[in-house]
N, C-alpha and C. Protein backbone atom coordinates (compact mmCIF):
# COMPACT_ATOMS: atom_id res chain seq x y z
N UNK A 1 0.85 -1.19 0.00
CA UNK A 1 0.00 0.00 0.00
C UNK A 1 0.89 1.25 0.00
N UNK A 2 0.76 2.22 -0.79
CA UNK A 2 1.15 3.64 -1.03
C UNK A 2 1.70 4.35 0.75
N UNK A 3 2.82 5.03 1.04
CA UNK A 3 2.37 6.15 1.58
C UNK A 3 1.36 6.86 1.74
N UNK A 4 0.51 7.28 2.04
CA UNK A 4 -0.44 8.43 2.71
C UNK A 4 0.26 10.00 3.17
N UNK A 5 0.10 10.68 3.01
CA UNK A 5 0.46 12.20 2.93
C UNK A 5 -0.68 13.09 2.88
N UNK A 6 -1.32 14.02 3.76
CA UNK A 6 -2.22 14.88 3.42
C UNK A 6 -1.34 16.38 3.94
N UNK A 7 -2.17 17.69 3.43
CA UNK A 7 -1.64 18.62 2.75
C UNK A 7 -2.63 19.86 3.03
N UNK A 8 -2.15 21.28 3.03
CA UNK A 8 -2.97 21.93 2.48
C UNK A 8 -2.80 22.87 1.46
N UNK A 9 -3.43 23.07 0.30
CA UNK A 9 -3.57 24.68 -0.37
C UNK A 9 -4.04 25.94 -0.02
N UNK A 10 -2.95 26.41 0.71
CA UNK A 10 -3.83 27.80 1.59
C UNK A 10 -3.30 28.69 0.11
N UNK A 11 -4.75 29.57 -0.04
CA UNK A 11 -4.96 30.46 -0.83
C UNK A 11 -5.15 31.86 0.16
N UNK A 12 -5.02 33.09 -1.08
CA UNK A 12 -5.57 34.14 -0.76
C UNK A 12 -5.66 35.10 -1.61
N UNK A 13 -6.86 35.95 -1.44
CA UNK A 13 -7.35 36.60 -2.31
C UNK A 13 -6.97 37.79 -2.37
N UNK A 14 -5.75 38.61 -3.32
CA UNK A 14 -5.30 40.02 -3.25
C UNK A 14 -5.73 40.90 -4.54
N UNK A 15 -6.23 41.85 -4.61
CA UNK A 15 -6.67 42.89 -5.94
C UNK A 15 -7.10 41.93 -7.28
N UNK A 16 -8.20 40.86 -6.91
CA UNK A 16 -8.55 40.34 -7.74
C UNK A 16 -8.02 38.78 -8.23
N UNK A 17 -7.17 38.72 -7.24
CA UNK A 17 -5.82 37.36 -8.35
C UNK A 17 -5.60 36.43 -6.57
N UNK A 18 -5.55 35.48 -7.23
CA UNK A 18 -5.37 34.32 -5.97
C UNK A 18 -3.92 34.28 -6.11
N UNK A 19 -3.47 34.03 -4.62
CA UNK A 19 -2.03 33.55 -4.52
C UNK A 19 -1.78 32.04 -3.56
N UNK A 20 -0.87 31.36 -3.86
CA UNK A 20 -0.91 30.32 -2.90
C UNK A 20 0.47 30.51 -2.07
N UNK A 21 0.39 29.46 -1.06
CA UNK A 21 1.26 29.47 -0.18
C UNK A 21 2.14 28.24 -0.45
N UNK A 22 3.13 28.30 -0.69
CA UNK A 22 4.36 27.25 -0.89
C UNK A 22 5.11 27.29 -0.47
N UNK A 23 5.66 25.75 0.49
CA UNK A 23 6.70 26.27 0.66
C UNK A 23 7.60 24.90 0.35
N UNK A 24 9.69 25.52 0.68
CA UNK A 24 10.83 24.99 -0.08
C UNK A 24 11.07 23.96 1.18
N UNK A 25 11.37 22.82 0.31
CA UNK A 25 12.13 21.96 1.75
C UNK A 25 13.53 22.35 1.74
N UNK A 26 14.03 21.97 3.21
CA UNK A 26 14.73 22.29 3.60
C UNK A 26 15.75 21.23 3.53
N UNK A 27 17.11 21.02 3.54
CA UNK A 27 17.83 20.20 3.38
C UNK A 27 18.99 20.42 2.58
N UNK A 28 20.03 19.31 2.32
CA UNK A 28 20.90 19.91 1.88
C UNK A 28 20.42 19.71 -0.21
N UNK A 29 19.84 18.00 -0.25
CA UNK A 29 19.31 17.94 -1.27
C UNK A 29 18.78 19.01 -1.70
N UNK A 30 18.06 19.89 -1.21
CA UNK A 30 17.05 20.76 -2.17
C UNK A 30 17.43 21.92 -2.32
N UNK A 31 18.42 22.26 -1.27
CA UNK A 31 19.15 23.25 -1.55
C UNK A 31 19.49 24.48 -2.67
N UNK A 32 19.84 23.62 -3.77
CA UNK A 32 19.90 24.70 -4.96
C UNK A 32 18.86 24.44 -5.70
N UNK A 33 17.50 24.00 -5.53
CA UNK A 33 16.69 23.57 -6.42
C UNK A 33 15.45 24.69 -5.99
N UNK A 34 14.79 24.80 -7.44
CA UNK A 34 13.70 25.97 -7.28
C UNK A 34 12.83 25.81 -7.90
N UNK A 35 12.58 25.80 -9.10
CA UNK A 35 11.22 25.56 -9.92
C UNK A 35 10.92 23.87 -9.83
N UNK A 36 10.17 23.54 -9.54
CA UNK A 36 9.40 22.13 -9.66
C UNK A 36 10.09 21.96 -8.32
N UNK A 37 10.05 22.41 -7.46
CA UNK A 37 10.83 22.15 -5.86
C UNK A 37 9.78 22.31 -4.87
N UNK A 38 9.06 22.88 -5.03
CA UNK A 38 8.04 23.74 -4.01
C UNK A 38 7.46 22.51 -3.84
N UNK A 39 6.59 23.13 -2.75
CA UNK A 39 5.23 22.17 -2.23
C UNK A 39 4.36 22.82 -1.50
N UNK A 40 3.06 21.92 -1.17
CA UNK A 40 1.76 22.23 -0.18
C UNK A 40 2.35 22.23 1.08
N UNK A 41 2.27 22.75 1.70
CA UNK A 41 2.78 21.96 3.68
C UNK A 41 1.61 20.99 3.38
N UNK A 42 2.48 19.71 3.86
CA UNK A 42 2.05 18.24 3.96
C UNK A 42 2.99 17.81 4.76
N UNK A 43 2.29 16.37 4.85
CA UNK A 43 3.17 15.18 5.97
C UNK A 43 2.14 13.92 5.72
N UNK A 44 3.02 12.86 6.39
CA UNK A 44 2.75 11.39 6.62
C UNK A 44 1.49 11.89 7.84
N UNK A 45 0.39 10.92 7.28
CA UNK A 45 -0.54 10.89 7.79
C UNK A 45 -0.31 9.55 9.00
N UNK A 46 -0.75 10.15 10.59
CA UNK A 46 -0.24 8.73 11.29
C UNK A 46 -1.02 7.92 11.75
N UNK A 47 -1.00 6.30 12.12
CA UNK A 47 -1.91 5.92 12.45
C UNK A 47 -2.98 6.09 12.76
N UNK A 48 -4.42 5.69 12.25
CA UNK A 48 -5.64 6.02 12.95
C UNK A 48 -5.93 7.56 12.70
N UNK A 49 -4.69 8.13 12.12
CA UNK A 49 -4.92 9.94 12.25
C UNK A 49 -6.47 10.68 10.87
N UNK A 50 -7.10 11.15 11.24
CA UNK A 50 -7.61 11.87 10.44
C UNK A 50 -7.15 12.51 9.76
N UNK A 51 -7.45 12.55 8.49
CA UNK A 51 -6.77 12.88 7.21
C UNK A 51 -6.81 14.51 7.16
N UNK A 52 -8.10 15.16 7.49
CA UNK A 52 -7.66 16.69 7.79
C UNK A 52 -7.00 17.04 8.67
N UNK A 53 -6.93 16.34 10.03
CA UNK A 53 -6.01 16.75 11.07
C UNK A 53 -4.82 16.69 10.79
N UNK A 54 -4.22 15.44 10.32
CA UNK A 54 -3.21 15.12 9.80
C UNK A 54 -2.75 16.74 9.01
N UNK A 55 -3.46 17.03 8.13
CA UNK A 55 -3.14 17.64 6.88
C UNK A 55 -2.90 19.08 7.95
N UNK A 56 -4.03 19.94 8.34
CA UNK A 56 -3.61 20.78 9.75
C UNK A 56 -2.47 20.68 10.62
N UNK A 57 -2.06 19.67 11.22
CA UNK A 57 -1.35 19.75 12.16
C UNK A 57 0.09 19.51 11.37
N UNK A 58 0.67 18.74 9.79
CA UNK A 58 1.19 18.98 9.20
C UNK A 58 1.66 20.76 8.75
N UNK A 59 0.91 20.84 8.42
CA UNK A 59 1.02 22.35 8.04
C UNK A 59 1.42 23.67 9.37
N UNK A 60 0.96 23.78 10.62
CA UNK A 60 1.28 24.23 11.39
C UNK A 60 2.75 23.40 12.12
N UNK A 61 3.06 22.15 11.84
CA UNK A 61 4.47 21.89 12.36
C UNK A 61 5.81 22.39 11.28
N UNK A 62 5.15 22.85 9.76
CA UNK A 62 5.87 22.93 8.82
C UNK A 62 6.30 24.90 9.16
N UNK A 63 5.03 25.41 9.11
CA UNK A 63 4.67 26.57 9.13
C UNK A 63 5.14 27.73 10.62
N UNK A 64 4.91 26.65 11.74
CA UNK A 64 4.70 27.36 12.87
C UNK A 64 3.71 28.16 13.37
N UNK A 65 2.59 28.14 12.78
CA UNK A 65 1.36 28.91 13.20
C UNK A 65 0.38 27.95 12.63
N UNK A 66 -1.09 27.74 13.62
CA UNK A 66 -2.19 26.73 13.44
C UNK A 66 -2.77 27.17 12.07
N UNK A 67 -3.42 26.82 10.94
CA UNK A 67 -4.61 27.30 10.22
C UNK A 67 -5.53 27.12 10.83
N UNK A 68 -6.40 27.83 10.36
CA UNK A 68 -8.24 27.55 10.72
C UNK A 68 -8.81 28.29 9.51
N UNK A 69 -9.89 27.94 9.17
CA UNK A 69 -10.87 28.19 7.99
C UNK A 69 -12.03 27.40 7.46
N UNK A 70 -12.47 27.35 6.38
CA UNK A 70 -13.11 26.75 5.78
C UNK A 70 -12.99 25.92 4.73
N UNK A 71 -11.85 24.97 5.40
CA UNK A 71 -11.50 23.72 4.69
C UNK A 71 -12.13 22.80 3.69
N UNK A 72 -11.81 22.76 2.47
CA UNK A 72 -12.86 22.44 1.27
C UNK A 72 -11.89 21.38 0.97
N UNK A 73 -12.16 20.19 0.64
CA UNK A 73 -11.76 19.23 0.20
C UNK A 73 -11.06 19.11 -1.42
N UNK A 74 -9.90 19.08 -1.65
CA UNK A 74 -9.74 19.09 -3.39
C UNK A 74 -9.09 17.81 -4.14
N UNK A 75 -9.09 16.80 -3.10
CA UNK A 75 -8.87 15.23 -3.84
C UNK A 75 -7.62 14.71 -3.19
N UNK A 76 -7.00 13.46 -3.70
CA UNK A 76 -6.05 12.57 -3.91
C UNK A 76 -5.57 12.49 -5.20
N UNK A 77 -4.01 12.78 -4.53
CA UNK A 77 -2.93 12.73 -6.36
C UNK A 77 -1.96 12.18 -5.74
N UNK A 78 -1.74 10.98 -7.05
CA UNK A 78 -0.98 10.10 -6.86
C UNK A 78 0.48 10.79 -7.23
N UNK A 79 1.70 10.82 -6.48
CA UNK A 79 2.84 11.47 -6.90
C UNK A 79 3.73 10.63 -7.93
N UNK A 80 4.69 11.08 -8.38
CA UNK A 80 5.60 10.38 -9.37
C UNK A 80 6.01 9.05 -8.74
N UNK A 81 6.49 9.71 -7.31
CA UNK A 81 7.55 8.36 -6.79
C UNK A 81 5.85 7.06 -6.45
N UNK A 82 4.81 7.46 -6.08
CA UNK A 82 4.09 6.24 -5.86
C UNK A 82 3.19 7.08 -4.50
N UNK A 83 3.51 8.06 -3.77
CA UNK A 83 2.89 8.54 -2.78
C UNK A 83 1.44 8.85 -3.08
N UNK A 84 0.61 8.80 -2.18
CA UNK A 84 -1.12 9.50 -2.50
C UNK A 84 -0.86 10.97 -1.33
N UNK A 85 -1.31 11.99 -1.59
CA UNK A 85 -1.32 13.29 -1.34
C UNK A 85 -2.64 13.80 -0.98
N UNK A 86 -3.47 13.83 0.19
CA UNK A 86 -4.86 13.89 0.30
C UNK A 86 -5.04 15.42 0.36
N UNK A 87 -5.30 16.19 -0.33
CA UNK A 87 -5.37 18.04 -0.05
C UNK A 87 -6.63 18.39 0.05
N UNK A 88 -6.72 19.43 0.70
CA UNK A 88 -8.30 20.21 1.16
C UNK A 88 -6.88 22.36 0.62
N UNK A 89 -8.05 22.87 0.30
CA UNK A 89 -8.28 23.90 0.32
C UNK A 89 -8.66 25.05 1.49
N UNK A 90 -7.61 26.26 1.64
CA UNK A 90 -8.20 26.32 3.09
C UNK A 90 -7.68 28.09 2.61
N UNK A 91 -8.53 29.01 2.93
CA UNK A 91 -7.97 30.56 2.74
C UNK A 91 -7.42 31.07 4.12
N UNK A 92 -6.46 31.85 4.13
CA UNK A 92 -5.62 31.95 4.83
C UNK A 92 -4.43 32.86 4.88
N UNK A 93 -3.74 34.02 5.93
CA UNK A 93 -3.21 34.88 5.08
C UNK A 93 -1.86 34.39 6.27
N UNK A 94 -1.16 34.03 5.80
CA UNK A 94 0.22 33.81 6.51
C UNK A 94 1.69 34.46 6.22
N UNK A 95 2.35 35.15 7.54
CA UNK A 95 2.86 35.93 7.40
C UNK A 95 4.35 34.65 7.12
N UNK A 96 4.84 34.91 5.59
CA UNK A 96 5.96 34.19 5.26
C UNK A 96 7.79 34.55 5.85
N UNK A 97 7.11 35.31 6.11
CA UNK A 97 8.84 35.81 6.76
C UNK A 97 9.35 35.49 8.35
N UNK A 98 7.71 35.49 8.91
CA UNK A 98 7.82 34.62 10.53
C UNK A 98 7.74 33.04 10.26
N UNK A 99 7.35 32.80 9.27
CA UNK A 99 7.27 30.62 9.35
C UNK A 99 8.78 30.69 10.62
N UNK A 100 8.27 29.11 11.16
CA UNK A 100 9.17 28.69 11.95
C UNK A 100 9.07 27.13 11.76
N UNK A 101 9.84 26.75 10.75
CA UNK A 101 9.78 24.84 10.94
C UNK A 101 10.33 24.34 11.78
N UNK A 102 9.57 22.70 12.09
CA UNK A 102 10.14 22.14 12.85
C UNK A 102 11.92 21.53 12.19
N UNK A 103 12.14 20.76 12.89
CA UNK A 103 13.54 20.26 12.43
C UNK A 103 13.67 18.97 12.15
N UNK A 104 14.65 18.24 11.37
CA UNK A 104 14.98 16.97 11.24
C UNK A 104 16.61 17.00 11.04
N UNK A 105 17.08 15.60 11.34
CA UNK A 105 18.25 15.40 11.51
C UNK A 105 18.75 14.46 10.39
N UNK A 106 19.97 14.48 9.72
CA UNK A 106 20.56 13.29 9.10
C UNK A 106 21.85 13.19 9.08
N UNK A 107 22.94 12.37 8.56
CA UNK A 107 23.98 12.34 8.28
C UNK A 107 24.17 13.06 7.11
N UNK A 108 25.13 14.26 7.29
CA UNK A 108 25.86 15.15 6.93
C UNK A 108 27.08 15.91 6.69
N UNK A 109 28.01 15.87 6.03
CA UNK A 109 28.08 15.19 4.56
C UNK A 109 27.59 13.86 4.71
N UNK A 110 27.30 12.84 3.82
CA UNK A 110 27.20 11.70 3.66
C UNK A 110 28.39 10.75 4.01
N UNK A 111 28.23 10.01 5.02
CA UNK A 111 29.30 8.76 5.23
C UNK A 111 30.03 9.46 5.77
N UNK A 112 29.82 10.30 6.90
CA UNK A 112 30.68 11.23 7.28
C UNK A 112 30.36 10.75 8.81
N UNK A 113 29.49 10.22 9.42
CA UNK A 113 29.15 9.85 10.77
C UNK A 113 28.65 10.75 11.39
N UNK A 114 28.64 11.90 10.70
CA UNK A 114 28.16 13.48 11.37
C UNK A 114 26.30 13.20 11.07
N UNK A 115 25.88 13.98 12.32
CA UNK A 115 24.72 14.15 12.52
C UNK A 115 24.49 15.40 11.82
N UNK A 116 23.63 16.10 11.21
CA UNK A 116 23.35 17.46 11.27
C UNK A 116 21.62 17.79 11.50
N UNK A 117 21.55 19.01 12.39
CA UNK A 117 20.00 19.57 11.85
C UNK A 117 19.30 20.00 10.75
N UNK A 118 18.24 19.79 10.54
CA UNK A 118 18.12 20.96 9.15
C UNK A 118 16.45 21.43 9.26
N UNK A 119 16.12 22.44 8.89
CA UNK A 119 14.47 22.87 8.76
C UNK A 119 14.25 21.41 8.02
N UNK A 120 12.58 21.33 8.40
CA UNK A 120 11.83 20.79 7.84
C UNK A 120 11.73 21.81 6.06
N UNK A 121 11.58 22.69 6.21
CA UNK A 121 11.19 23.71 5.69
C UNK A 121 11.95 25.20 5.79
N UNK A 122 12.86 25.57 4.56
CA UNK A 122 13.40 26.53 4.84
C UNK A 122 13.06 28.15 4.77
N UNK A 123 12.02 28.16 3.43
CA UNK A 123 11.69 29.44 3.36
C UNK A 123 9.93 29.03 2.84
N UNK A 124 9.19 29.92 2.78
CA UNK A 124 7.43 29.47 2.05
C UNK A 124 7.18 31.11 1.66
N UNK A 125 6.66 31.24 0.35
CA UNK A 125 6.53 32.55 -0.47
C UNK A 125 4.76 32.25 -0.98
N UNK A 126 4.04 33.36 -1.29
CA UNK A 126 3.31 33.29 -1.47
C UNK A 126 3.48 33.53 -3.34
N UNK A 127 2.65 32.64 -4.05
CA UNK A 127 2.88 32.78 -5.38
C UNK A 127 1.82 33.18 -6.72
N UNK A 128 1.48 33.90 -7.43
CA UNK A 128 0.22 34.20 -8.15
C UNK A 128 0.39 32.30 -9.20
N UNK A 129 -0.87 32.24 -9.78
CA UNK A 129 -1.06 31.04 -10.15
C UNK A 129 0.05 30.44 -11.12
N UNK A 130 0.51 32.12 -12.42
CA UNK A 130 1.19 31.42 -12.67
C UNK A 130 3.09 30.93 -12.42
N UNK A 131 3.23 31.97 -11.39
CA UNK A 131 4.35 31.37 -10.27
C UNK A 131 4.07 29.97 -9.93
N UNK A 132 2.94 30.01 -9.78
CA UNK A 132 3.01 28.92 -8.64
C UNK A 132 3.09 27.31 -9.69
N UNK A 133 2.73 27.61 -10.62
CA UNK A 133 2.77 26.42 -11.46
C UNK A 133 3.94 25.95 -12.18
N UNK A 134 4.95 27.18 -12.14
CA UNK A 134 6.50 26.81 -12.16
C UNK A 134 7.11 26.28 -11.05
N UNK A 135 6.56 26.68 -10.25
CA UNK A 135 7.65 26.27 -8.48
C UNK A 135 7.24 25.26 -7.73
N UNK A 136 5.97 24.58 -8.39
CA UNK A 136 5.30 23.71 -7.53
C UNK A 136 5.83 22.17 -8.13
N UNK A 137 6.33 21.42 -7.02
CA UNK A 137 6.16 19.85 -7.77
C UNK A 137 5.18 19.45 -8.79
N UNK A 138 5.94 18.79 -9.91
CA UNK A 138 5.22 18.40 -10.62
C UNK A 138 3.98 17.18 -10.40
N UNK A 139 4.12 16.55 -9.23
CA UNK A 139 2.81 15.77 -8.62
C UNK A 139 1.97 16.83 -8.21
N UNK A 140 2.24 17.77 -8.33
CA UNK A 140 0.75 18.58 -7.30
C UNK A 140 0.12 20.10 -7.85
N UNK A 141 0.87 19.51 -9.39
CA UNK A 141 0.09 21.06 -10.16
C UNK A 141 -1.74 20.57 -10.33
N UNK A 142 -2.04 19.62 -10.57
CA UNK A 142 -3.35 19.48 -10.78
C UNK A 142 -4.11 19.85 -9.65
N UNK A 143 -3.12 20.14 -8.06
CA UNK A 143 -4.19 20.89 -6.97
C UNK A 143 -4.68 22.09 -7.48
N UNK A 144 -3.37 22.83 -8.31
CA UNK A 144 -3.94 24.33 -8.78
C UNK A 144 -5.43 24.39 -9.79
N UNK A 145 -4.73 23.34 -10.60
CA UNK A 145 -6.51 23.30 -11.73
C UNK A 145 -7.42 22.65 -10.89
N UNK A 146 -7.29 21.74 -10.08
CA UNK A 146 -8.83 21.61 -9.30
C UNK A 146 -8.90 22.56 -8.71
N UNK A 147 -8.34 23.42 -7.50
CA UNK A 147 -8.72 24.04 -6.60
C UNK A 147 -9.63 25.77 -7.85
N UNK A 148 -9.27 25.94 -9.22
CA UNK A 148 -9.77 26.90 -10.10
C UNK A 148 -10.99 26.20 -10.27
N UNK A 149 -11.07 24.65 -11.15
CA UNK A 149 -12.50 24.59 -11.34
C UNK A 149 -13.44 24.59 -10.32
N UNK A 150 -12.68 24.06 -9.56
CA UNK A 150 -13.94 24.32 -7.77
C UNK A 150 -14.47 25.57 -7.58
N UNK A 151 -13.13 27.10 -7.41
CA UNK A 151 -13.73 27.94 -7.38
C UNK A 151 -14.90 28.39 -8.66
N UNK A 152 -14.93 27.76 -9.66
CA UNK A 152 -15.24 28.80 -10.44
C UNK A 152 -17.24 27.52 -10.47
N UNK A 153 -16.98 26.69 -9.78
CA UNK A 153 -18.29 26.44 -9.52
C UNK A 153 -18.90 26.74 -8.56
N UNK A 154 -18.15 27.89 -7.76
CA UNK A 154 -18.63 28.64 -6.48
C UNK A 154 -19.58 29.73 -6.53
């Protein structure tokens, strides 16, 4: 069975034009990488966990501040490597320059025996659609076209 991962698309509405919230992982891998790098704040969904909570409490451990809103559901996408990605839609205005991620640890350099820290998450920018469809993983551009046809059946 797949990984499980849920997520959110926090949007917001400025002079007419939606922007989303993305943000860069952190690490040494991703480091110099930028377009098709981005992502939703997501995480491994854990045992027994509810898939919106999951996706919430993901996002505020990525982010450092809780969401709350009016969480709209926008599907399951299967990623390249084999992962399922459960996302809801949520508006939301988050100040990107305070994010505070949590941390993770690995061996650093490689085969080096060294431990190092690193953000979960190093920086998150808010992006107009079509930013955001350059910078976003290529598993998770179809959140952007669902989360448009949804709105536009609103």
């Amino acid at each position: 069975m797949p990984q499980r991962s849920a997520g959110l698309l926090i949007h917001r509405h400025i002079g007419g034009v939606f922007e989303f919230l993305l943000v860069h992982p952190g690490g040494p891998f991703w480091a110099r990488k930028d377009e098709g790098a981005w992502s939703i704040p997501k995480g491994l969904i854990g045992d027994n966990e509810d898939e919106l909570e999951a996706a919430k409490r993901e996002a505020e451990e990525e982010l450092g501040v809780a969401i709350d809103g009016d969480f709209r559901p926008l599907g399951s996408y299967r990623q390249p490597g084999g992962k399922i990605v459960v996302a809801w839609s949520v508006e939301a205005d988050v100040d990107t320059n305070a994010i505070k991620s949590n941390m993770f640890t690995m061996e650093w350099p490689p085969k080096s025996g060294k431990m190092k820290a690193f953000p979960e998450v190093d920086r998150a920018g808010w992006f107009s659609l079509p930013e955001a469809g350059v910078k976003i993983l290529k598993g998770q551009r179809a959140m952007l076209d669902d989360f448009l046809e949804r709105r536009g059946a609103d």
